[in-house]
N, C-alpha and C. Protein backbone atom coordinates (compact mmCIF):
# COMPACT_ATOMS: atom_id res chain seq x y z
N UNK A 1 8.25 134.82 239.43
CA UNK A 1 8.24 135.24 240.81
C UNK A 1 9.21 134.37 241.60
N UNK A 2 9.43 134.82 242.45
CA UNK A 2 10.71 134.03 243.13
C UNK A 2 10.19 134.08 244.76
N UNK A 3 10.49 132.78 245.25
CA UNK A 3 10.83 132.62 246.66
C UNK A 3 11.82 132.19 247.51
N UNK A 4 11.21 132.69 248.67
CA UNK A 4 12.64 133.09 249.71
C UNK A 4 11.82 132.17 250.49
N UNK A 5 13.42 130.63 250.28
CA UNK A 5 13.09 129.42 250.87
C UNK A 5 13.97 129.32 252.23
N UNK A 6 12.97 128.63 253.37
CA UNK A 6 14.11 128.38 254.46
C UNK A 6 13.41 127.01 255.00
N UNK A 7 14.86 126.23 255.56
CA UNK A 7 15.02 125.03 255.98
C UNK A 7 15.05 125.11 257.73
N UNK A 8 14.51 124.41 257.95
CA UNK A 8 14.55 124.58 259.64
C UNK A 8 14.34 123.04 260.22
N UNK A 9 14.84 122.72 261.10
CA UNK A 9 14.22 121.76 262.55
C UNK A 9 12.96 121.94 262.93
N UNK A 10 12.27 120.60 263.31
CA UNK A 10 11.17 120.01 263.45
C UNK A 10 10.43 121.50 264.34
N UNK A 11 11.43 122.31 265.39
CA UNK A 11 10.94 122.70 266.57
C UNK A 11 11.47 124.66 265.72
N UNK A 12 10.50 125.32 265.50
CA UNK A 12 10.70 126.48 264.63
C UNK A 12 12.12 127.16 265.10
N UNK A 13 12.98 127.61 264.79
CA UNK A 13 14.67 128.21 265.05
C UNK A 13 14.20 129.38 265.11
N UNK A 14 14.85 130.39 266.09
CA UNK A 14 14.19 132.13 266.69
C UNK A 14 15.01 132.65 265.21
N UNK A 15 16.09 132.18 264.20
CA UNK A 15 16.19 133.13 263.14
C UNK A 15 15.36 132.86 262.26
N UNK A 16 14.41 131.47 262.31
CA UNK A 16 13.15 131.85 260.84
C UNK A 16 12.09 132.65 261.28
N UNK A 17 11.71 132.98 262.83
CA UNK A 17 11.15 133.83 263.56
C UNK A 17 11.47 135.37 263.29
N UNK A 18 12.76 135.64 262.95
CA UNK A 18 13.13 136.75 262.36
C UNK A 18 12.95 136.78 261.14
N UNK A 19 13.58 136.02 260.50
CA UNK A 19 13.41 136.09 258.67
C UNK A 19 11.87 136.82 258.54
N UNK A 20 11.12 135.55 258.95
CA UNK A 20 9.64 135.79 258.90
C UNK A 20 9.01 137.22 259.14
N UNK A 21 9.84 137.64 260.08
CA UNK A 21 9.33 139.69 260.68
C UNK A 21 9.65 140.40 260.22
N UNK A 22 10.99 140.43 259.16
CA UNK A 22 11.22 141.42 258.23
C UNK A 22 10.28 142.26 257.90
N UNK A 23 10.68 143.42 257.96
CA UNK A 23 9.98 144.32 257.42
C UNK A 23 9.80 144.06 255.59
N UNK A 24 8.32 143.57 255.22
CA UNK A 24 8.56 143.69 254.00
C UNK A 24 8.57 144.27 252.48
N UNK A 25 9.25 145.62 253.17
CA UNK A 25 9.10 146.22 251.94
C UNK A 25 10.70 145.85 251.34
N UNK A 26 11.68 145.01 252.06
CA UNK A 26 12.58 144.63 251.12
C UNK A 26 12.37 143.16 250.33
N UNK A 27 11.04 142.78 250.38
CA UNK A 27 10.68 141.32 249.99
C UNK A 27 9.37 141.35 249.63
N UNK A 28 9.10 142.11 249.19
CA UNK A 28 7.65 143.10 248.64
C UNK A 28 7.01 141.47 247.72
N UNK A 29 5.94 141.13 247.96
CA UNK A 29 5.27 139.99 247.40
C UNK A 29 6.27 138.91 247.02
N UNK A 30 7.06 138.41 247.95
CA UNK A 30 7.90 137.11 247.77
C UNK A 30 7.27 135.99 249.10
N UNK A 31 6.60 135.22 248.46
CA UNK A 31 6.19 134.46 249.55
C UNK A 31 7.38 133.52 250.59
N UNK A 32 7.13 133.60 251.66
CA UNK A 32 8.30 132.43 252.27
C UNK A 32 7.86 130.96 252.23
N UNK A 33 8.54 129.98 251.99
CA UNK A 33 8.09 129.15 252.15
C UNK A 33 9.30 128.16 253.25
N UNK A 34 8.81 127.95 254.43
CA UNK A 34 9.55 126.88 255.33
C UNK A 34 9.28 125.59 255.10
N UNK A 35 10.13 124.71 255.18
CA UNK A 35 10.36 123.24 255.28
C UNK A 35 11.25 122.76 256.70
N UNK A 36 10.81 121.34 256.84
CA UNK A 36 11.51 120.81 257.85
C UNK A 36 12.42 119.98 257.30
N UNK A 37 13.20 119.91 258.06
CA UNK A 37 14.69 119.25 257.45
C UNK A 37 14.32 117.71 257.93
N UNK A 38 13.39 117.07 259.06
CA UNK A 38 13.31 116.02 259.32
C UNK A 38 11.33 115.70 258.74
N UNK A 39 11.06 116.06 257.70
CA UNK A 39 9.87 115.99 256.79
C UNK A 39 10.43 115.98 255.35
N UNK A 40 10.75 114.85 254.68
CA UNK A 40 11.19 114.92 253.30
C UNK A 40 10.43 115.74 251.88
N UNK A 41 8.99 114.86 252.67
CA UNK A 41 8.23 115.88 251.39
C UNK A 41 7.93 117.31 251.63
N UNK A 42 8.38 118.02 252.75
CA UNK A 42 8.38 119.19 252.46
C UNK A 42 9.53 119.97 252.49
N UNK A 43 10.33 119.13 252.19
CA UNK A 43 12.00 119.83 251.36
C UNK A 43 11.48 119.86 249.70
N UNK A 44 10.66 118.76 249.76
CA UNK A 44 10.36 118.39 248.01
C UNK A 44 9.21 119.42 247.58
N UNK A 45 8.31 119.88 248.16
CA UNK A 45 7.28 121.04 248.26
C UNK A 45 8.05 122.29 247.94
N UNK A 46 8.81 122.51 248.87
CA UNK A 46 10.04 123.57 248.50
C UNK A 46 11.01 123.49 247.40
N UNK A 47 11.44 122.26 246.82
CA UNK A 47 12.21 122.63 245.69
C UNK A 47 11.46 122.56 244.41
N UNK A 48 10.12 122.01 244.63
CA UNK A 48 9.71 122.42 243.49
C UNK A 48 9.04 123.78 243.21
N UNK A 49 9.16 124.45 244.16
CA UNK A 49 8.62 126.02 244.21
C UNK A 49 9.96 126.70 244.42
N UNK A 50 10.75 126.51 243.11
CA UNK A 50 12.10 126.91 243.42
C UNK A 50 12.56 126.60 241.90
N UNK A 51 13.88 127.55 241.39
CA UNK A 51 14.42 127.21 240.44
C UNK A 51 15.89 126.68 240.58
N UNK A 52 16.23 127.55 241.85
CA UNK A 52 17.66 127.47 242.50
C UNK A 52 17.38 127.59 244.01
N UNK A 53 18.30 126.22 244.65
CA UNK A 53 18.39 126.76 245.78
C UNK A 53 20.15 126.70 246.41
N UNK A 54 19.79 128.23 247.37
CA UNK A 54 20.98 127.99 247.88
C UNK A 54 21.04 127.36 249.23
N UNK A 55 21.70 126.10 249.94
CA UNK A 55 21.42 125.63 250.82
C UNK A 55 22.60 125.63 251.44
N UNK A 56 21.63 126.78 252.96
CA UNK A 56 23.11 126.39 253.95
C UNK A 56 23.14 126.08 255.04
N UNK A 57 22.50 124.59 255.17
CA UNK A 57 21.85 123.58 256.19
C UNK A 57 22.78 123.29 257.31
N UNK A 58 24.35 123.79 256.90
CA UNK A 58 25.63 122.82 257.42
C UNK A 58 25.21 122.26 259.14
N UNK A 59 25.77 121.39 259.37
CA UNK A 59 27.24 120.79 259.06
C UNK A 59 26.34 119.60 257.60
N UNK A 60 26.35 119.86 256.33
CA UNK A 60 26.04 119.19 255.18
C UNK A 60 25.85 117.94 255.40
N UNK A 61 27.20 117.19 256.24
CA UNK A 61 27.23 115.46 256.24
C UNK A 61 26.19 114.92 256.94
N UNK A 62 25.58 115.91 257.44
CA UNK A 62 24.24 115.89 258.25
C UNK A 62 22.97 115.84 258.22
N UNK A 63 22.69 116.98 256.80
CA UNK A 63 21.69 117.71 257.08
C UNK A 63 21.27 117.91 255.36
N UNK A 64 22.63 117.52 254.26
CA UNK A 64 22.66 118.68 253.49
C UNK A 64 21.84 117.59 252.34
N UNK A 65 22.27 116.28 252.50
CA UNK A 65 21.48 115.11 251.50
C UNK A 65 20.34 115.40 251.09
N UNK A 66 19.11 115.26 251.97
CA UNK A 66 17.75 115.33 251.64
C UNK A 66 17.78 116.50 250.80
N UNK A 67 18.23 117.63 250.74
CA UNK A 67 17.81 118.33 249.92
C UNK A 67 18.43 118.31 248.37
N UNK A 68 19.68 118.44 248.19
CA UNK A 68 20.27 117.49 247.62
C UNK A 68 19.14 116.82 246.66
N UNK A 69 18.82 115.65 247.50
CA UNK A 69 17.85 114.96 246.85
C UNK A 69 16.54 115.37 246.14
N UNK A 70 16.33 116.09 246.63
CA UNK A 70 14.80 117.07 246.82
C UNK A 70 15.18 117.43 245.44
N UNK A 71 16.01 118.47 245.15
CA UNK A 71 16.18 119.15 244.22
C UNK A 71 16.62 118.68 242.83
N UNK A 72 17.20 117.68 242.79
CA UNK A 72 17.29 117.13 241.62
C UNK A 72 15.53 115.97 241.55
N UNK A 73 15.19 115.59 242.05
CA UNK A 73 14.09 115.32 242.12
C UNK A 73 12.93 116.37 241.17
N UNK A 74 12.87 117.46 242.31
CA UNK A 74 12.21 118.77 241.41
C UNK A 74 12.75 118.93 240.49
N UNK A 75 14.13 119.07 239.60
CA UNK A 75 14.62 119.55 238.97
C UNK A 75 14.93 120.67 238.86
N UNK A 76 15.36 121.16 240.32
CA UNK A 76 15.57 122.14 240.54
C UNK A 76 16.86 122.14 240.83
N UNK A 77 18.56 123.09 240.17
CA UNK A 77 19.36 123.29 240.56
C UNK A 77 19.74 123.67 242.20
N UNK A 78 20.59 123.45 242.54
CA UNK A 78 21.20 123.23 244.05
C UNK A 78 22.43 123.92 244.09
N UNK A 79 23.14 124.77 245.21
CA UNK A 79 24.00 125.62 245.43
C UNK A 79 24.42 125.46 247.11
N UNK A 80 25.89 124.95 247.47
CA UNK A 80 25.69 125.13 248.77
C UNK A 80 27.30 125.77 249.27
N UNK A 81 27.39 125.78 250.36
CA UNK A 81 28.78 126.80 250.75
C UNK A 81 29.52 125.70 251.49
N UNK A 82 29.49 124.91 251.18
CA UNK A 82 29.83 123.65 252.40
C UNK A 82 31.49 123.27 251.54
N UNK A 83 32.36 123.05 252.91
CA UNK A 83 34.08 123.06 252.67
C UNK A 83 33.79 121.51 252.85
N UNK A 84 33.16 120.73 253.14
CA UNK A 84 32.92 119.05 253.81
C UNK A 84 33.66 118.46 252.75
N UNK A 85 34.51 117.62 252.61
CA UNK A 85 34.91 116.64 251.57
C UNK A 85 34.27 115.58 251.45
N UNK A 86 33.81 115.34 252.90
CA UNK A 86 33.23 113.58 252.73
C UNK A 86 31.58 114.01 252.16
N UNK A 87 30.71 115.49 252.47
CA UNK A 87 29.79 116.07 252.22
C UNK A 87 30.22 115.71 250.16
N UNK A 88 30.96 116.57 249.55
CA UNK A 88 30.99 117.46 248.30
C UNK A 88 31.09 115.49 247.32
N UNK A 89 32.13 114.76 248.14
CA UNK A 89 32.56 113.65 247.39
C UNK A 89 31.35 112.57 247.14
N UNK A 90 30.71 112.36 248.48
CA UNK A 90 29.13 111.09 248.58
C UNK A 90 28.38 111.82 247.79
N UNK A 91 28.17 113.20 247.40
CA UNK A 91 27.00 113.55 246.60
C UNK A 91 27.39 113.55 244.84
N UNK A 92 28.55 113.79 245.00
CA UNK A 92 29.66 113.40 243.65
C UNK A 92 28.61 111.92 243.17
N UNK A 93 29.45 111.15 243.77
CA UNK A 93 29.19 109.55 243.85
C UNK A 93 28.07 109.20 243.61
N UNK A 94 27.02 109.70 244.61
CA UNK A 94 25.85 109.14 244.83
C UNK A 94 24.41 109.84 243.82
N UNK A 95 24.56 110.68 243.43
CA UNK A 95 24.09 111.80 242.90
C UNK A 95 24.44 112.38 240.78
N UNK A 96 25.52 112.60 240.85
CA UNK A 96 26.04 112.67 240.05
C UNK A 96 24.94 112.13 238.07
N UNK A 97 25.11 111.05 238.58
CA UNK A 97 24.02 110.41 237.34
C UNK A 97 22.87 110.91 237.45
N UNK A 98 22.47 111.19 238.46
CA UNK A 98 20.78 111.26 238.72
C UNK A 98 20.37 112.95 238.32
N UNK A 99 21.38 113.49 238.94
CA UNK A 99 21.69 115.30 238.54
C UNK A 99 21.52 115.41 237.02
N UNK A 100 22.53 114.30 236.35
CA UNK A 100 23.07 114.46 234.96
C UNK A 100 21.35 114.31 233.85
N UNK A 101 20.87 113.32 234.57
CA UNK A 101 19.73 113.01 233.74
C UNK A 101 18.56 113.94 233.76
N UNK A 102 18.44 114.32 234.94
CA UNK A 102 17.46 115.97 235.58
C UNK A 102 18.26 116.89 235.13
N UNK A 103 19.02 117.06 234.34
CA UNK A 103 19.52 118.15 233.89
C UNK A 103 19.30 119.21 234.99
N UNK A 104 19.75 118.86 236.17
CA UNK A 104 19.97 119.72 237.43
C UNK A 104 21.83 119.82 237.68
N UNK A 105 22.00 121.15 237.57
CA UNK A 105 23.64 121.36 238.36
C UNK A 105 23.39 121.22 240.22
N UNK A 106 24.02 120.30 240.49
CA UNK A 106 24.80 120.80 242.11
C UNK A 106 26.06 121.16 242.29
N UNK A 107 25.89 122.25 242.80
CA UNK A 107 27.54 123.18 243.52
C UNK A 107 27.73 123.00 244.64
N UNK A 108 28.96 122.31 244.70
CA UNK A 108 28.89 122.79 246.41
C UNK A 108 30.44 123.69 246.51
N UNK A 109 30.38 123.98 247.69
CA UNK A 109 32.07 124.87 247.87
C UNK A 109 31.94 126.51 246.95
N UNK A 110 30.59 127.29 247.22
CA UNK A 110 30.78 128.43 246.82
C UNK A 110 30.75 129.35 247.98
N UNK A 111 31.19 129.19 248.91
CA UNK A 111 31.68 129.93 250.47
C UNK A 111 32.76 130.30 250.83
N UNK A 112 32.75 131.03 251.57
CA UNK A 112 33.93 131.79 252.41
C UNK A 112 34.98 130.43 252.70
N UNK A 113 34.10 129.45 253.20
CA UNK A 113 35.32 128.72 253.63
C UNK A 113 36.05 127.80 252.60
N UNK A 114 35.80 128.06 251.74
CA UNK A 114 36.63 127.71 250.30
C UNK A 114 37.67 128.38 249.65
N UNK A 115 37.16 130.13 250.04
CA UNK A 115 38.10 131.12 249.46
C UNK A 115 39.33 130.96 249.51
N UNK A 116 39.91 131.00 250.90
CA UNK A 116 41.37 130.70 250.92
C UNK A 116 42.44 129.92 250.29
N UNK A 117 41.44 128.41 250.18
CA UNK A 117 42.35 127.50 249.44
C UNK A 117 42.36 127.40 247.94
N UNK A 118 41.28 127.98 247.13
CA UNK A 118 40.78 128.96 245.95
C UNK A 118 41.77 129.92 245.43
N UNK A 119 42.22 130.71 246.09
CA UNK A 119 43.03 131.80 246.37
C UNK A 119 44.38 131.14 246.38
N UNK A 120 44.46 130.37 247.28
CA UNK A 120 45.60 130.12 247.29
C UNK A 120 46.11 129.42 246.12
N UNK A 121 45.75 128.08 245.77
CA UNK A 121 45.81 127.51 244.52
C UNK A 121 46.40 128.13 243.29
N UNK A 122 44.99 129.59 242.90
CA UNK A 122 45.38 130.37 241.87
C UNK A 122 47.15 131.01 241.90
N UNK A 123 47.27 131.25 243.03
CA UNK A 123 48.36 131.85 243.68
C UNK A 123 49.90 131.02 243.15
N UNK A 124 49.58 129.94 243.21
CA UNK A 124 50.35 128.64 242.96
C UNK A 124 50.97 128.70 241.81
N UNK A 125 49.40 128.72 240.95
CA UNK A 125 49.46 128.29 239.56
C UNK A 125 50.09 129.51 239.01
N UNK A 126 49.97 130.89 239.43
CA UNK A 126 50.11 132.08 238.53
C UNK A 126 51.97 132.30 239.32
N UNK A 127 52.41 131.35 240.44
CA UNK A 127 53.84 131.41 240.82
C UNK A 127 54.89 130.83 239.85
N UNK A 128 54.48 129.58 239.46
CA UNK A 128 55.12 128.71 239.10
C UNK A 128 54.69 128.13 237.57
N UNK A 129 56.14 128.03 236.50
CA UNK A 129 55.88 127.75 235.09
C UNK A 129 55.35 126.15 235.42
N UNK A 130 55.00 126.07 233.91
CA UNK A 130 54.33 124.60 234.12
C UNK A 130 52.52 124.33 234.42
N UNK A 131 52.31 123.17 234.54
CA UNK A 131 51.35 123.16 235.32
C UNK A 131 51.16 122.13 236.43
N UNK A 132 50.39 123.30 237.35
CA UNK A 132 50.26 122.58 238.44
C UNK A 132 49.19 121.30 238.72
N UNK A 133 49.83 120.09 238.80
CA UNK A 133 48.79 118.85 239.31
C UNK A 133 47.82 118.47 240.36
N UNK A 134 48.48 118.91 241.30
CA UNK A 134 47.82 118.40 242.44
C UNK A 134 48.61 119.52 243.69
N UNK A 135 47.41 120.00 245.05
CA UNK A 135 47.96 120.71 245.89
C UNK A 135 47.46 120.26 246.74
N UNK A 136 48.24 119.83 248.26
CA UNK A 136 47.67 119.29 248.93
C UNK A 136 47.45 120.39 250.09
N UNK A 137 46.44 120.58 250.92
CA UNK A 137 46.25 121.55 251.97
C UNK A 137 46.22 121.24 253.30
N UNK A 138 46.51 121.54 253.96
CA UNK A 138 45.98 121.61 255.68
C UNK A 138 45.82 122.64 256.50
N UNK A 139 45.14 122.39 257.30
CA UNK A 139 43.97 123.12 258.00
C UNK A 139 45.16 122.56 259.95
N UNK A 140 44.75 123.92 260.63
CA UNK A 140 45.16 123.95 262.18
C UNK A 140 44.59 125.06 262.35
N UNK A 141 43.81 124.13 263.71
CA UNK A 141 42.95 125.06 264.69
C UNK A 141 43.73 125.47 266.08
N UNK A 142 43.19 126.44 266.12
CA UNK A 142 43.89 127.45 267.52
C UNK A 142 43.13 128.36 267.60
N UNK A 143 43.69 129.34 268.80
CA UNK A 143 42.49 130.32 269.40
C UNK A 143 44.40 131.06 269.97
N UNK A 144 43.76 132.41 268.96
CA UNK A 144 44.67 133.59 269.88
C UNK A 144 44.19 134.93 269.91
N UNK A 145 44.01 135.13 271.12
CA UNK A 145 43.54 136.22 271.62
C UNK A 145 43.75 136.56 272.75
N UNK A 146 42.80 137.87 273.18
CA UNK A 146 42.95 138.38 274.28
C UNK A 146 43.08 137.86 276.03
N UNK A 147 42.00 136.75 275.91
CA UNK A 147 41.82 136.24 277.02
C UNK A 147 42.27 134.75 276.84
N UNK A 148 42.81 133.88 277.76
CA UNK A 148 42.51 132.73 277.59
C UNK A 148 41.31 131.51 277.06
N UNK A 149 41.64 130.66 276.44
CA UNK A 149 40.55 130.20 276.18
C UNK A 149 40.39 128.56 276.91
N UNK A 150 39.60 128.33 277.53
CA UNK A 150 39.53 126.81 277.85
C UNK A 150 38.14 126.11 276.82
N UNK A 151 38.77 124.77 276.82
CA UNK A 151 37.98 123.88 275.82
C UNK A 151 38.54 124.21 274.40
N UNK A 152 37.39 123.19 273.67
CA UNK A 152 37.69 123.38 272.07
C UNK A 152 37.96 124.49 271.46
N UNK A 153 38.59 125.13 270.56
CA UNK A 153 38.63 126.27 269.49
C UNK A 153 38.11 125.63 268.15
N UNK A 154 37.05 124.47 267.86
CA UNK A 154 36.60 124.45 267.05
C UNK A 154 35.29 124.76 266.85
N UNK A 155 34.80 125.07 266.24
CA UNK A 155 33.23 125.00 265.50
C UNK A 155 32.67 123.56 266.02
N UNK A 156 31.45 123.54 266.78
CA UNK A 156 31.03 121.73 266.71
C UNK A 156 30.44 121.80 265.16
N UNK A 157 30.00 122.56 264.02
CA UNK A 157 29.50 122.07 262.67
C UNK A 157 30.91 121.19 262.07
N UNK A 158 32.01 121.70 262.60
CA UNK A 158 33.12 121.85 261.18
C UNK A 158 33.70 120.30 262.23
N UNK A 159 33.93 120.21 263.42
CA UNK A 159 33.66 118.76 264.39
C UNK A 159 33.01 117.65 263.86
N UNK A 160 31.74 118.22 263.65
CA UNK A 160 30.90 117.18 263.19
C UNK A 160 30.45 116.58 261.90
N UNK A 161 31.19 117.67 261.31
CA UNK A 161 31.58 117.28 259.68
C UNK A 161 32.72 116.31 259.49
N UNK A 162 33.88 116.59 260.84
CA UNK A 162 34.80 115.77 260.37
C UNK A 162 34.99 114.31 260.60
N UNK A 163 33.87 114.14 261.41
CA UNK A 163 33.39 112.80 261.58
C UNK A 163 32.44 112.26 261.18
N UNK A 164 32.32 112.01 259.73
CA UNK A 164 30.62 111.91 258.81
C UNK A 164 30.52 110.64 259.15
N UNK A 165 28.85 110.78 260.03
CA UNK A 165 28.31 109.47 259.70
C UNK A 165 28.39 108.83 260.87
N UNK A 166 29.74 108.91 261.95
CA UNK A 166 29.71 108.42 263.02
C UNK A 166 29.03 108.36 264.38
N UNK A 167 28.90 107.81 265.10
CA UNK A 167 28.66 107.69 266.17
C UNK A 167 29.99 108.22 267.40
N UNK A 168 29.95 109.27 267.95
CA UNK A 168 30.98 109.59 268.96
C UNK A 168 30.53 109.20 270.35
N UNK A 169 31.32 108.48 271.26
CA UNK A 169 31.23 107.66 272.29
C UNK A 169 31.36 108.83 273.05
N UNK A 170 31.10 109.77 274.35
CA UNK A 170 32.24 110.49 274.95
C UNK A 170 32.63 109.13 275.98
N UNK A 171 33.42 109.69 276.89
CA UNK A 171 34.05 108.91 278.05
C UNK A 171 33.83 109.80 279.13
């Protein structure tokens, strides 16, 4: 039997309020089970009532660890969509052995926002004889459209990813 796991903040989010109302005849005897993202043992309640999870907690550098943790703990495989480098690399690092011995896989980077540079890469490799070593990428944000835009054109997740860990002062 399988469940349909969701992660939420201390204070319930109006989309697990939806999840939860589904009509369920497309989830016909799948129990839900919620966890709080700031309650450890009940990320760990949840991954052990789990074989796979897919987690998409983002901004990851944030949010995405504890579970992470949780799940190789349970021994439960882990799946997440997160583009974060400083996210995909600390769990590399930090994780890695502990995964290896729980014979748990973690994925991260199976998302949309991976595709492009995925894509592109292949693109590379299938251009040019030889093989390719190393590709380096960059990323520029802008806003074009119809109306003007004032303020940021970024995401605050993909913001706050790019500053893992810090403390931001404003002025």
């Amino acid at each position: 039997m399988g469940f349909l796991c969701v992660l939420e903040f201390s204070t319930p989010h109006p989309m697990v309020k939806k999840l939860c109302s589904l009509p369920r005849e497309n989830l016909i005897d799948i129990p839900i089970i919620i966890a709080d993202l700031k309650n450890e043992s009940s990320i760990l309640i949840m991954a052990k009532k789990c074989r796979v999870i897919l987690n998409c907690v983002g901004p990851y550098t944030w949010y995405g660890e504890a579970v992470v943790k949780a799940c190789i703990e349970a021994k439960t495989h882990h799946v997440d969509i997160t583009g974060e480098p400083y996210f995909m690399e600390y769990m590399q690092y930090e994780y890695n052995t502990r995964a290896q011995e729980s014979e748990v896989c973690v994925v991260s980077a199976c998302g949309i926002e991976t595709l492009p540079i995925d894509m592109g890469v292949l693109m590379l490799q299938d251009s040019f004889e030889g093989q390719v070593n190393s590709v380096d990428c960059y990323i520029s944000f802008g806003y074009e459209g119809p109306k003007p835009q004032k303020g940021a054109s970024l995401h605050t997740g993909t913001w706050q990813s790019g500053w893992p860990k810090c403390k931001i002062k404003s002025t």
